[in-house]
PDB file of N, CA and C in Angstrom:
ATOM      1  N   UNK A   1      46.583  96.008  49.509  1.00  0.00           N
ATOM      2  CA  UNK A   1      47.775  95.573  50.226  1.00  0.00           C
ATOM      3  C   UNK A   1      48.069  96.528  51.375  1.00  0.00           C
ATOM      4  N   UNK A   2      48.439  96.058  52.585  1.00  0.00           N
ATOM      5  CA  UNK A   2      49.675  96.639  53.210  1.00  0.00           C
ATOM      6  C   UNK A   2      50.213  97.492  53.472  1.00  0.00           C
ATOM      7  N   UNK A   3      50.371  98.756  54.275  1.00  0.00           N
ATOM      8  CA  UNK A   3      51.889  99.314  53.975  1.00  0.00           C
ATOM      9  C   UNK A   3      52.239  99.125  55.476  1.00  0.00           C
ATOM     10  N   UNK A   4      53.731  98.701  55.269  1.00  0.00           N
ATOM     11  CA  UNK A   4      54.619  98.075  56.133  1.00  0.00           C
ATOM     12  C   UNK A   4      55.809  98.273  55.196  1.00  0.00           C
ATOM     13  N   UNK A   5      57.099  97.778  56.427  1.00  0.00           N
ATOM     14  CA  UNK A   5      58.154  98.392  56.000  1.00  0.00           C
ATOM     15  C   UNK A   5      58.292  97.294  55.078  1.00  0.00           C
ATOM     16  N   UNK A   6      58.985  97.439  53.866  1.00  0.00           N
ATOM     17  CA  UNK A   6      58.813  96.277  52.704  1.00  0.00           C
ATOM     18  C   UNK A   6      60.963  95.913  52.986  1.00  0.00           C
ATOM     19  N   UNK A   7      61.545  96.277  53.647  1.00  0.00           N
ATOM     20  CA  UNK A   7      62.750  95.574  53.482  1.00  0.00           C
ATOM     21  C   UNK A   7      62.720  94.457  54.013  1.00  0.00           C
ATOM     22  N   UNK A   8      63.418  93.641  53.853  1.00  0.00           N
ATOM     23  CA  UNK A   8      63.645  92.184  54.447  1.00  0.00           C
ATOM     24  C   UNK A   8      63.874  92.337  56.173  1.00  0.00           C
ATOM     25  N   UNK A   9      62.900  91.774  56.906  1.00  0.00           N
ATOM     26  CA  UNK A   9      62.975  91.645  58.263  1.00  0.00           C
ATOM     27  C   UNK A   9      63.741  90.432  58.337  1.00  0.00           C
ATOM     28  N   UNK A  10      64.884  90.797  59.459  1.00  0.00           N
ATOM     29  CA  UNK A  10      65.659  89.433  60.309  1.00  0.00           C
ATOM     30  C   UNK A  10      65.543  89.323  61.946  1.00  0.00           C
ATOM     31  N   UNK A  11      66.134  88.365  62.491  1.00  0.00           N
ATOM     32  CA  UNK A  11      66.211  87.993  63.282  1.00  0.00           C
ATOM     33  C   UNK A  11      67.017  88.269  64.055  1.00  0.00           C
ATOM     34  N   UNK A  12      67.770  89.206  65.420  1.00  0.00           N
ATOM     35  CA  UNK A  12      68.898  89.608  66.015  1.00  0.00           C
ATOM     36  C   UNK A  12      69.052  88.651  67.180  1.00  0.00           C
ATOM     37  N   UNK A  13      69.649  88.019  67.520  1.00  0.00           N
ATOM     38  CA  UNK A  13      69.981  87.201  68.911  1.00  0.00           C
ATOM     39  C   UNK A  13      70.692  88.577  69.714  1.00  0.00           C
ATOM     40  N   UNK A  14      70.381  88.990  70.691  1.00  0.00           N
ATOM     41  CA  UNK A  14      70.942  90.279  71.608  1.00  0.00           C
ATOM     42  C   UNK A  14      71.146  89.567  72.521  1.00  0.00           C
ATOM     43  N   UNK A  15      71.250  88.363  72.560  1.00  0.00           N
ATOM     44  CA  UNK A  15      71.600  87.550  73.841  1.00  0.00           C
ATOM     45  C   UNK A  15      72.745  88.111  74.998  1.00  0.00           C
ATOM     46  N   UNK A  16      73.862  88.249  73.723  1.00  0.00           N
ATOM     47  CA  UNK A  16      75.229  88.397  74.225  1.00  0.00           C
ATOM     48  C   UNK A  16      75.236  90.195  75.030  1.00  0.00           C
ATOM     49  N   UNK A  17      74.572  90.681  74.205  1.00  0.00           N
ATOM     50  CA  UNK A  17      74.300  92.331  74.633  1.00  0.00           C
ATOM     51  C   UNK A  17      73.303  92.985  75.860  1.00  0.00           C
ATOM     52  N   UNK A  18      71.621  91.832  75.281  1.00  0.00           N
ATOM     53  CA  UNK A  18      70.841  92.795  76.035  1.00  0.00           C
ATOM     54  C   UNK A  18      69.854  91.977  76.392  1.00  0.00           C
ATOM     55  N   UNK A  19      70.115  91.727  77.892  1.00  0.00           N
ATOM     56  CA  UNK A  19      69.482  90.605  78.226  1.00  0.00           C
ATOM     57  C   UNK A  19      67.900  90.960  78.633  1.00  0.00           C
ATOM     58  N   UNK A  20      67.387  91.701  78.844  1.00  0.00           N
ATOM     59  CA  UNK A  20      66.214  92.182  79.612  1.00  0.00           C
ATOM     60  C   UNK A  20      64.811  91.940  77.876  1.00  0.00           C
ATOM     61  N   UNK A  21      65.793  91.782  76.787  1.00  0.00           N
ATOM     62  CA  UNK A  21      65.278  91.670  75.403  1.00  0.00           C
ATOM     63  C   UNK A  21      66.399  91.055  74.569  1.00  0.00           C
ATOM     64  N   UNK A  22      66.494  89.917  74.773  1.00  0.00           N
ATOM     65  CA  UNK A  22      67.716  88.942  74.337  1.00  0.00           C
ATOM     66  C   UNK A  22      67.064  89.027  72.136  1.00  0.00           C
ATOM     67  N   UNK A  23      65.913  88.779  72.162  1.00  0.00           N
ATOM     68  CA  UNK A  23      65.617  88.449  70.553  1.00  0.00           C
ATOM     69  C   UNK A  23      64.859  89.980  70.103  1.00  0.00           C
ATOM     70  N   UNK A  24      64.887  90.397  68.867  1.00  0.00           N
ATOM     71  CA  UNK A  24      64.594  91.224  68.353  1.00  0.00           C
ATOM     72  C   UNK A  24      64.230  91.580  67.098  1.00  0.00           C
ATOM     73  N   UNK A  25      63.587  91.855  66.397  1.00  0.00           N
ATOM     74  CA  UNK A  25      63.449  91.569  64.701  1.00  0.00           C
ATOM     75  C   UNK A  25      63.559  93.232  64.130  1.00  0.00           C
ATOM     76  N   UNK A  26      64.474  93.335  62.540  1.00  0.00           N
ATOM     77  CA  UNK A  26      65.003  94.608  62.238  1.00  0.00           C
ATOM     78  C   UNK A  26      65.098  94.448  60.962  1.00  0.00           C
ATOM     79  N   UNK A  27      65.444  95.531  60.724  1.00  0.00           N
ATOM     80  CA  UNK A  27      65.544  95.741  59.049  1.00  0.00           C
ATOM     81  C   UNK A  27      66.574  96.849  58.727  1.00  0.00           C
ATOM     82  N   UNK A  28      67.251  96.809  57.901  1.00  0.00           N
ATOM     83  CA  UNK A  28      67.928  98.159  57.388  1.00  0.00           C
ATOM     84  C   UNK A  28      66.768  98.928  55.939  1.00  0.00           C
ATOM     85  N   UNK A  29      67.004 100.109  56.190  1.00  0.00           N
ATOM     86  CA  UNK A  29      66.332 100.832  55.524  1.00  0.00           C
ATOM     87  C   UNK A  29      67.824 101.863  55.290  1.00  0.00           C
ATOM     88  N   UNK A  30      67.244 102.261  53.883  1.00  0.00           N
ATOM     89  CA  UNK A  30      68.008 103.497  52.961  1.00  0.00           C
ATOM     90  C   UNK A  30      68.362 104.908  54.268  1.00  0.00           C
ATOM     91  N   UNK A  31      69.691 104.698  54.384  1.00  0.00           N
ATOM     92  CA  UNK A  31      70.130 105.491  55.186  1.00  0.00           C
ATOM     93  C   UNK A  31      70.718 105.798  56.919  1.00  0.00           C
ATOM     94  N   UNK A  32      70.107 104.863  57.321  1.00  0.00           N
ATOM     95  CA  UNK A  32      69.797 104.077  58.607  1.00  0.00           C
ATOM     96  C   UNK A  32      70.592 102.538  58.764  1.00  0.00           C
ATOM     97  N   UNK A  33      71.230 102.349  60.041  1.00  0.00           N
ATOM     98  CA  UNK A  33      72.162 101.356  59.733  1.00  0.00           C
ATOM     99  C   UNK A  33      71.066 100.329  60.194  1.00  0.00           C
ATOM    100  N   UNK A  34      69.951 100.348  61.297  1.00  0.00           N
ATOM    101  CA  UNK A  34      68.853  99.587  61.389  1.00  0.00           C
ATOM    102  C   UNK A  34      67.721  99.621  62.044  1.00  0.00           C
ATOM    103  N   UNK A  35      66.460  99.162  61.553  1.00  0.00           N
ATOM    104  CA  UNK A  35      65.038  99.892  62.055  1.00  0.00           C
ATOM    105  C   UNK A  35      64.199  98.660  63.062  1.00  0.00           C
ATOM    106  N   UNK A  36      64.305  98.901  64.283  1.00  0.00           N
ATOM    107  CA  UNK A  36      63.299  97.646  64.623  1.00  0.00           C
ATOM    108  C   UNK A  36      62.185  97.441  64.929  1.00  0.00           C
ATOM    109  N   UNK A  37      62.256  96.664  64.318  1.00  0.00           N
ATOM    110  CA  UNK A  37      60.068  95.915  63.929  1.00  0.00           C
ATOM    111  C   UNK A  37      60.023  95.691  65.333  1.00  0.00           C
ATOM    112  N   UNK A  38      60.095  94.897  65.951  1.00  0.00           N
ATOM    113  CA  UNK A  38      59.977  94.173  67.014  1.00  0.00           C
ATOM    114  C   UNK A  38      60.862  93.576  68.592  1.00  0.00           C
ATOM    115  N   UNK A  39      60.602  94.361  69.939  1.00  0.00           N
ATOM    116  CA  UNK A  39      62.053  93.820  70.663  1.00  0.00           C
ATOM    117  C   UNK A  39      61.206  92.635  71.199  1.00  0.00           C
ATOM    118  N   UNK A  40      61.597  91.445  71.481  1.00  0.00           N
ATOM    119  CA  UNK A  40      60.706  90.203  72.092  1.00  0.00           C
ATOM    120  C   UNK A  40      61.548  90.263  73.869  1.00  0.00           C
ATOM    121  N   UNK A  41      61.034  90.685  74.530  1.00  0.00           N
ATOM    122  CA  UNK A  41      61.443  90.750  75.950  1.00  0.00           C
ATOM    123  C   UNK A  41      61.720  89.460  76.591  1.00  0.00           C
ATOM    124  N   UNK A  42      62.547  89.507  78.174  1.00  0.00           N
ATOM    125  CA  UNK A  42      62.768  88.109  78.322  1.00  0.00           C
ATOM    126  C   UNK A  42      61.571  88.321  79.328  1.00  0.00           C
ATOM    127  N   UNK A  43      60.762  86.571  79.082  1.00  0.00           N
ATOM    128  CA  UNK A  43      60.150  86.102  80.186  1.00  0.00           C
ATOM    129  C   UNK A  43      60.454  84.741  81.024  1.00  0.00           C
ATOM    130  N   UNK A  44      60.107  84.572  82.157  1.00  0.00           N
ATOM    131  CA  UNK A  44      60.477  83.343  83.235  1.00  0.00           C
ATOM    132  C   UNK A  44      59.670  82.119  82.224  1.00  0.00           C
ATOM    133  N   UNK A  45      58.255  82.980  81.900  1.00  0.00           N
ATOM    134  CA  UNK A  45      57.469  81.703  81.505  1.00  0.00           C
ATOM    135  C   UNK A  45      58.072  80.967  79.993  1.00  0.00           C
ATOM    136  N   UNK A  46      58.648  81.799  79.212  1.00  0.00           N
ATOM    137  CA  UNK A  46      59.131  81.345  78.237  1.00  0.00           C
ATOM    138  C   UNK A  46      60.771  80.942  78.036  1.00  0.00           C
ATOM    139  N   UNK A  47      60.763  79.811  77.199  1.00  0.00           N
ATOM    140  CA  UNK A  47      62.619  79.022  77.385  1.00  0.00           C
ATOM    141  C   UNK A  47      63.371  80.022  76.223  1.00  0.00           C
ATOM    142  N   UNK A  48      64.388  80.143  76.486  1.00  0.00           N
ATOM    143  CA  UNK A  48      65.142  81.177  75.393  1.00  0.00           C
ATOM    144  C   UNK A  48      64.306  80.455  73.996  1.00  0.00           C
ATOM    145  N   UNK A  49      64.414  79.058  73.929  1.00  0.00           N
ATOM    146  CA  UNK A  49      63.920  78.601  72.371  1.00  0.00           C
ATOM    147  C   UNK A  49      62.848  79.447  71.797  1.00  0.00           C
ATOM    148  N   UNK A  50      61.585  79.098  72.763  1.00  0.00           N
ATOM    149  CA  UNK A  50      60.558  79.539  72.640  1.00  0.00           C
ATOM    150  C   UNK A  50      60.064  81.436  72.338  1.00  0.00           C
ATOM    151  N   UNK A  51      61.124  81.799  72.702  1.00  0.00           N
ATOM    152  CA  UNK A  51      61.347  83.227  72.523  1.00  0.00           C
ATOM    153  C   UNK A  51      62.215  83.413  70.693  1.00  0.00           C
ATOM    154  N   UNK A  52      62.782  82.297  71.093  1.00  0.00           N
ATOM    155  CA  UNK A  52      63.755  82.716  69.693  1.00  0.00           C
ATOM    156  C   UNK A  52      62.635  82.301  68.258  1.00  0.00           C
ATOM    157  N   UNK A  53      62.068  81.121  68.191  1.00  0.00           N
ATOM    158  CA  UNK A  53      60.947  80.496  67.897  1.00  0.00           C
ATOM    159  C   UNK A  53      60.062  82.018  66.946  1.00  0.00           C
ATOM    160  N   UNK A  54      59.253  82.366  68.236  1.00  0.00           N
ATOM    161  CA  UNK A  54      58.416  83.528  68.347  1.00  0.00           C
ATOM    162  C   UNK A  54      58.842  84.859  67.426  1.00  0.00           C
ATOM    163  N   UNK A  55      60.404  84.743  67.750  1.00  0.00           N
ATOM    164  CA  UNK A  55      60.976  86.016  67.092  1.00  0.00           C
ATOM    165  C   UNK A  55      60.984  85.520  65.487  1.00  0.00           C
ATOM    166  N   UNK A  56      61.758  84.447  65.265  1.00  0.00           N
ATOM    167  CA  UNK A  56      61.779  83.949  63.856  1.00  0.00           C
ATOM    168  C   UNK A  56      60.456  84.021  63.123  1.00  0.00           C
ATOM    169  N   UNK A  57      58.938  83.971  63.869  1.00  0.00           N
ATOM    170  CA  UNK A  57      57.640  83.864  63.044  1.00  0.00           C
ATOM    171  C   UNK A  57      57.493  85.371  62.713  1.00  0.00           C
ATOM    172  N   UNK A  58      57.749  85.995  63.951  1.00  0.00           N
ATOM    173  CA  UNK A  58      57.682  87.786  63.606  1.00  0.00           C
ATOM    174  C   UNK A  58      58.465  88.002  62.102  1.00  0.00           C
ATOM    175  N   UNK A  59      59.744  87.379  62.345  1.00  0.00           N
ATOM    176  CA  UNK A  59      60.620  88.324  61.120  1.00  0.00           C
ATOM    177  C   UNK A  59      60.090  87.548  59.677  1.00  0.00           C
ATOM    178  N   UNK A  60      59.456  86.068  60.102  1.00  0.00           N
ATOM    179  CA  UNK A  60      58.825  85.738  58.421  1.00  0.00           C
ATOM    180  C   UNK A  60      57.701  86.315  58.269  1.00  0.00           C
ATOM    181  N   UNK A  61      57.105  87.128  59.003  1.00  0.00           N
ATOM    182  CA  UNK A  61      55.856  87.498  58.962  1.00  0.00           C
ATOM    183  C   UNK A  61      55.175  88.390  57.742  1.00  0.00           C
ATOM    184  N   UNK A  62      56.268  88.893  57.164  1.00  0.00           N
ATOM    185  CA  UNK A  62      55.953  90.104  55.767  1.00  0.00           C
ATOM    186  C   UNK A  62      55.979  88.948  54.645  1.00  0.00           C
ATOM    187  N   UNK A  63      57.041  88.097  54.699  1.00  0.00           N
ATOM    188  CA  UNK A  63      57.168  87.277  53.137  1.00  0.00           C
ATOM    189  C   UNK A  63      55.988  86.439  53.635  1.00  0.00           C
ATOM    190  N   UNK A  64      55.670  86.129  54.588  1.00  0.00           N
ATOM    191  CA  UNK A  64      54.629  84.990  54.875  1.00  0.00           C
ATOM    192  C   UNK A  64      52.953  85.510  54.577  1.00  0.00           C
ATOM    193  N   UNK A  65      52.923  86.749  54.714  1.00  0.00           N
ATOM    194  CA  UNK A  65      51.727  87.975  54.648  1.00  0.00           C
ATOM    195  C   UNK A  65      51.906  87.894  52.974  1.00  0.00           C
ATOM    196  N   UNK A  66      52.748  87.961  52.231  1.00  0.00           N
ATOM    197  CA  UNK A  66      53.243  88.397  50.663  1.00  0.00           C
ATOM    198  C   UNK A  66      52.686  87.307  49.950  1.00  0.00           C
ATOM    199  N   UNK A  67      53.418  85.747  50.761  1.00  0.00           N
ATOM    200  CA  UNK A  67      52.929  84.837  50.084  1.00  0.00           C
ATOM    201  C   UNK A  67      51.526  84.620  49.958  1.00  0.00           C
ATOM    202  N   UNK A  68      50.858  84.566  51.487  1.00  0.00           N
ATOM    203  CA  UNK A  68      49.760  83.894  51.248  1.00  0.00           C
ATOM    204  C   UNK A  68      49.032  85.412  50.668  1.00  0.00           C
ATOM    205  N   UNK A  69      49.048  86.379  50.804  1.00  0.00           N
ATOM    206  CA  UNK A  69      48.254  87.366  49.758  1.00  0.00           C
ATOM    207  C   UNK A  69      48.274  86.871  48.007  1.00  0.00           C
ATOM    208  N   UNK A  70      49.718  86.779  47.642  1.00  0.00           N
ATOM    209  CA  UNK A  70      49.796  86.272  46.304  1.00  0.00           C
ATOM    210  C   UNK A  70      49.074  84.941  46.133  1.00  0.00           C
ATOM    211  N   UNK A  71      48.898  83.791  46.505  1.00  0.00           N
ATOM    212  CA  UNK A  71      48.243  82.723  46.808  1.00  0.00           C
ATOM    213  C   UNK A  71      46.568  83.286  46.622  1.00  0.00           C
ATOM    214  N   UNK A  72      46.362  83.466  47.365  1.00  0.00           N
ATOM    215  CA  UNK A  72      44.657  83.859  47.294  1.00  0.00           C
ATOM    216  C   UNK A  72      44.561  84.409  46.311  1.00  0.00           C
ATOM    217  N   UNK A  73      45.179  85.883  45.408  1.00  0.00           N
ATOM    218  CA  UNK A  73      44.852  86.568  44.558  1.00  0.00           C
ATOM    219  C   UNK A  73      44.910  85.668  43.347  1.00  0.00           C
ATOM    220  N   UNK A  74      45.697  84.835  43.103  1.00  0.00           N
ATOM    221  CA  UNK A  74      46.103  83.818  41.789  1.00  0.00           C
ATOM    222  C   UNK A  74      44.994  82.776  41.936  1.00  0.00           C
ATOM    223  N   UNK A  75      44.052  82.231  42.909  1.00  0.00           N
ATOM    224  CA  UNK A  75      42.791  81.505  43.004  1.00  0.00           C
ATOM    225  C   UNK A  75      41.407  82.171  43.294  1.00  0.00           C
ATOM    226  N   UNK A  76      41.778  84.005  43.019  1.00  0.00           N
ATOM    227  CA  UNK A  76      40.440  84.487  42.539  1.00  0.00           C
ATOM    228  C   UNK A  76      40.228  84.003  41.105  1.00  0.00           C
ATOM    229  N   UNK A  77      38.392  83.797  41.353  1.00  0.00           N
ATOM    230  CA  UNK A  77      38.069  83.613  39.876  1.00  0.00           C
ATOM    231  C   UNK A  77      38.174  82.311  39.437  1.00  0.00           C
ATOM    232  N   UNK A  78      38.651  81.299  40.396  1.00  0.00           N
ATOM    233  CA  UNK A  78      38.564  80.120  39.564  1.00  0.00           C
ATOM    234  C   UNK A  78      36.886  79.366  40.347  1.00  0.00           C
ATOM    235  N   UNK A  79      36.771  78.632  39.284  1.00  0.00           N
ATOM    236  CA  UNK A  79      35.438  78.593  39.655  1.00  0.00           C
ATOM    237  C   UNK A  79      35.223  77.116  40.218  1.00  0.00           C
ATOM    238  N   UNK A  80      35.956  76.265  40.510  1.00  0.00           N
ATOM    239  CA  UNK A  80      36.233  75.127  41.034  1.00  0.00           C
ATOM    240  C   UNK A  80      37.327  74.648  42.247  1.00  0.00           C
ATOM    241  N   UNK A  81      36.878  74.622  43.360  1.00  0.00           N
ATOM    242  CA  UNK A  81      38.108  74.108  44.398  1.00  0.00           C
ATOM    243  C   UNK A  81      37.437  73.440  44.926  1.00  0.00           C
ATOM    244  N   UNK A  82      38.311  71.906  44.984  1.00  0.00           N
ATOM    245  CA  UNK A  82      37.884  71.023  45.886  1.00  0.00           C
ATOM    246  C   UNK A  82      37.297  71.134  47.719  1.00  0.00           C
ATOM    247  N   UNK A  83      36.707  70.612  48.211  1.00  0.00           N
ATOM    248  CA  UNK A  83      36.433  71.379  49.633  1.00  0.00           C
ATOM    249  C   UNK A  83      37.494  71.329  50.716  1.00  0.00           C
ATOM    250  N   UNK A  84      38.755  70.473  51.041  1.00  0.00           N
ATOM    251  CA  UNK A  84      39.700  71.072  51.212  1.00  0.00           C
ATOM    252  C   UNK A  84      40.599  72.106  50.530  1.00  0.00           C
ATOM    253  N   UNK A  85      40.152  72.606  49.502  1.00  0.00           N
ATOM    254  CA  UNK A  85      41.351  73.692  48.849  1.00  0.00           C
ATOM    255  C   UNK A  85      40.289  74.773  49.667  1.00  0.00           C
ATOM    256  N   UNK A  86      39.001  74.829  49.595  1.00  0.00           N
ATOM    257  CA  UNK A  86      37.585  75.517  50.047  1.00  0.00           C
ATOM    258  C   UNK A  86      38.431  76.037  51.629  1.00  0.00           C
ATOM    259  N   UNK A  87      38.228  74.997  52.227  1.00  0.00           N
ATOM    260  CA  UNK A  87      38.627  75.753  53.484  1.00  0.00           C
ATOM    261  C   UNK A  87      40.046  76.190  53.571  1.00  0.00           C
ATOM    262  N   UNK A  88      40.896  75.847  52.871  1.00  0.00           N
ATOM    263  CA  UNK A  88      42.304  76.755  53.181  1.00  0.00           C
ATOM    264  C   UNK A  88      42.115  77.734  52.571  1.00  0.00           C
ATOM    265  N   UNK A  89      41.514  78.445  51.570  1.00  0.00           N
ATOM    266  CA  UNK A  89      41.261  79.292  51.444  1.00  0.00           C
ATOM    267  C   UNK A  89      40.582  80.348  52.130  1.00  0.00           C
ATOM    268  N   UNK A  90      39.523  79.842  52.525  1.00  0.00           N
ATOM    269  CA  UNK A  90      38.755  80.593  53.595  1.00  0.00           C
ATOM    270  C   UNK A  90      39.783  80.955  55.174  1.00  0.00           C
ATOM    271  N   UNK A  91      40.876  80.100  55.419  1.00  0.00           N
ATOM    272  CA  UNK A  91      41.700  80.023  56.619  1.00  0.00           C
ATOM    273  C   UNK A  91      42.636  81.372  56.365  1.00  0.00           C
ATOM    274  N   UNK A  92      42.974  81.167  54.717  1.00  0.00           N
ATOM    275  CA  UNK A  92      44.205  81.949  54.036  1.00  0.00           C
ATOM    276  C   UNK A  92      43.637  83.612  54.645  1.00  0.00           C
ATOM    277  N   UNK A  93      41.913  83.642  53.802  1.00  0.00           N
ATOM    278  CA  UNK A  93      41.879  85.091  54.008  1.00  0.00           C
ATOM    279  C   UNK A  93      41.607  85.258  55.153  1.00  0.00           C
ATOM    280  N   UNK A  94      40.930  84.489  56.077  1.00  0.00           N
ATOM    281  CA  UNK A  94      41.086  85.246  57.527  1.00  0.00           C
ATOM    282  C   UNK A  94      42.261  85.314  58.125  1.00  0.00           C
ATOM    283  N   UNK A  95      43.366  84.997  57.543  1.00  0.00           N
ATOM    284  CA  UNK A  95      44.831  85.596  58.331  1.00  0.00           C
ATOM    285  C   UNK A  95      44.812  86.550  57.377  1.00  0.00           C
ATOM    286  N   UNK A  96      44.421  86.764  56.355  1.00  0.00           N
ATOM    287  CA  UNK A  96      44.799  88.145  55.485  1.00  0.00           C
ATOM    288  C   UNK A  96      44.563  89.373  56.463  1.00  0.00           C
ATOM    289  N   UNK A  97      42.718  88.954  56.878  1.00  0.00           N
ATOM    290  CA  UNK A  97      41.803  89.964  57.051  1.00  0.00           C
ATOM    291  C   UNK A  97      42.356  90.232  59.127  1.00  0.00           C
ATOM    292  N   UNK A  98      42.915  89.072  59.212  1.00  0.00           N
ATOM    293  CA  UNK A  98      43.512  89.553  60.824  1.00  0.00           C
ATOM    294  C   UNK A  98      44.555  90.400  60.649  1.00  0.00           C
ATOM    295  N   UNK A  99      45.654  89.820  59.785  1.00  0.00           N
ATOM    296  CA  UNK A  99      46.799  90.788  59.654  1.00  0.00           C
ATOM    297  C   UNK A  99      46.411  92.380  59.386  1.00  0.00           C
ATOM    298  N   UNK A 100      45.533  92.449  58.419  1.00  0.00           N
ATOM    299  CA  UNK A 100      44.948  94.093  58.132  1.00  0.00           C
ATOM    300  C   UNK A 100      44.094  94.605  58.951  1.00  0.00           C
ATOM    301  N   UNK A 101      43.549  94.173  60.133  1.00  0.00           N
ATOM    302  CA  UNK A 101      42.992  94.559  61.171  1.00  0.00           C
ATOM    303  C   UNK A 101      41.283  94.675  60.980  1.00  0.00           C
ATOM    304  N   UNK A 102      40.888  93.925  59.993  1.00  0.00           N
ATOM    305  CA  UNK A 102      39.308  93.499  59.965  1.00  0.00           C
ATOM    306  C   UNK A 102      38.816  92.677  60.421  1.00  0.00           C
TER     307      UNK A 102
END
């Protein structure tokens, strides 16, 4: 597995505050009022949605990394998958193996 910050990542709209980086993704950690993962900057080419969008996949990105890790590990060892279960599996671990940088 992993190491990354394991608190729950959210989503900040800085719209109202900080426009040059309107979306942002953060976490509170023990001690610290908040830690950020990610500032998503503003661009011309992108619509606020599309920025906000982007930011929301960032902040599911740990439970989404958690799930599909738990997923694959619970269908090691079985010795039968249909050939669509075949290739989502094979899809599953190459986002594993992108996320961990292999």
């Amino acid at each position: 597995m992993m190491k990354y910050t394991k608190e729950k990542w959210e989503l900040s709209d800085n719209r109202k505050w900080w426009k040059t980086h309107p979306f942002s993704v953060t976490c509170r950690k023990a001690g610290v009022h908040a830690t950020t993962i990610a500032n998503l900057p503003a661009r011309r080419t992108m619509s606020p949605d599309e920025m906000r969008d982007n930011a929301r996949l960032i902040a599911a990105a740990a439970d989404l990394y958690e799930a599909l890790w738990s997923m694959v590990s619970s269908f090691h060892g079985v010795d039968y998958l249909e050939d669509h279960m075949r290739q989502s599996m094979q899809k599953a671990r190459a986002a594993l193996a992108k996320a961990e940088g292999k």
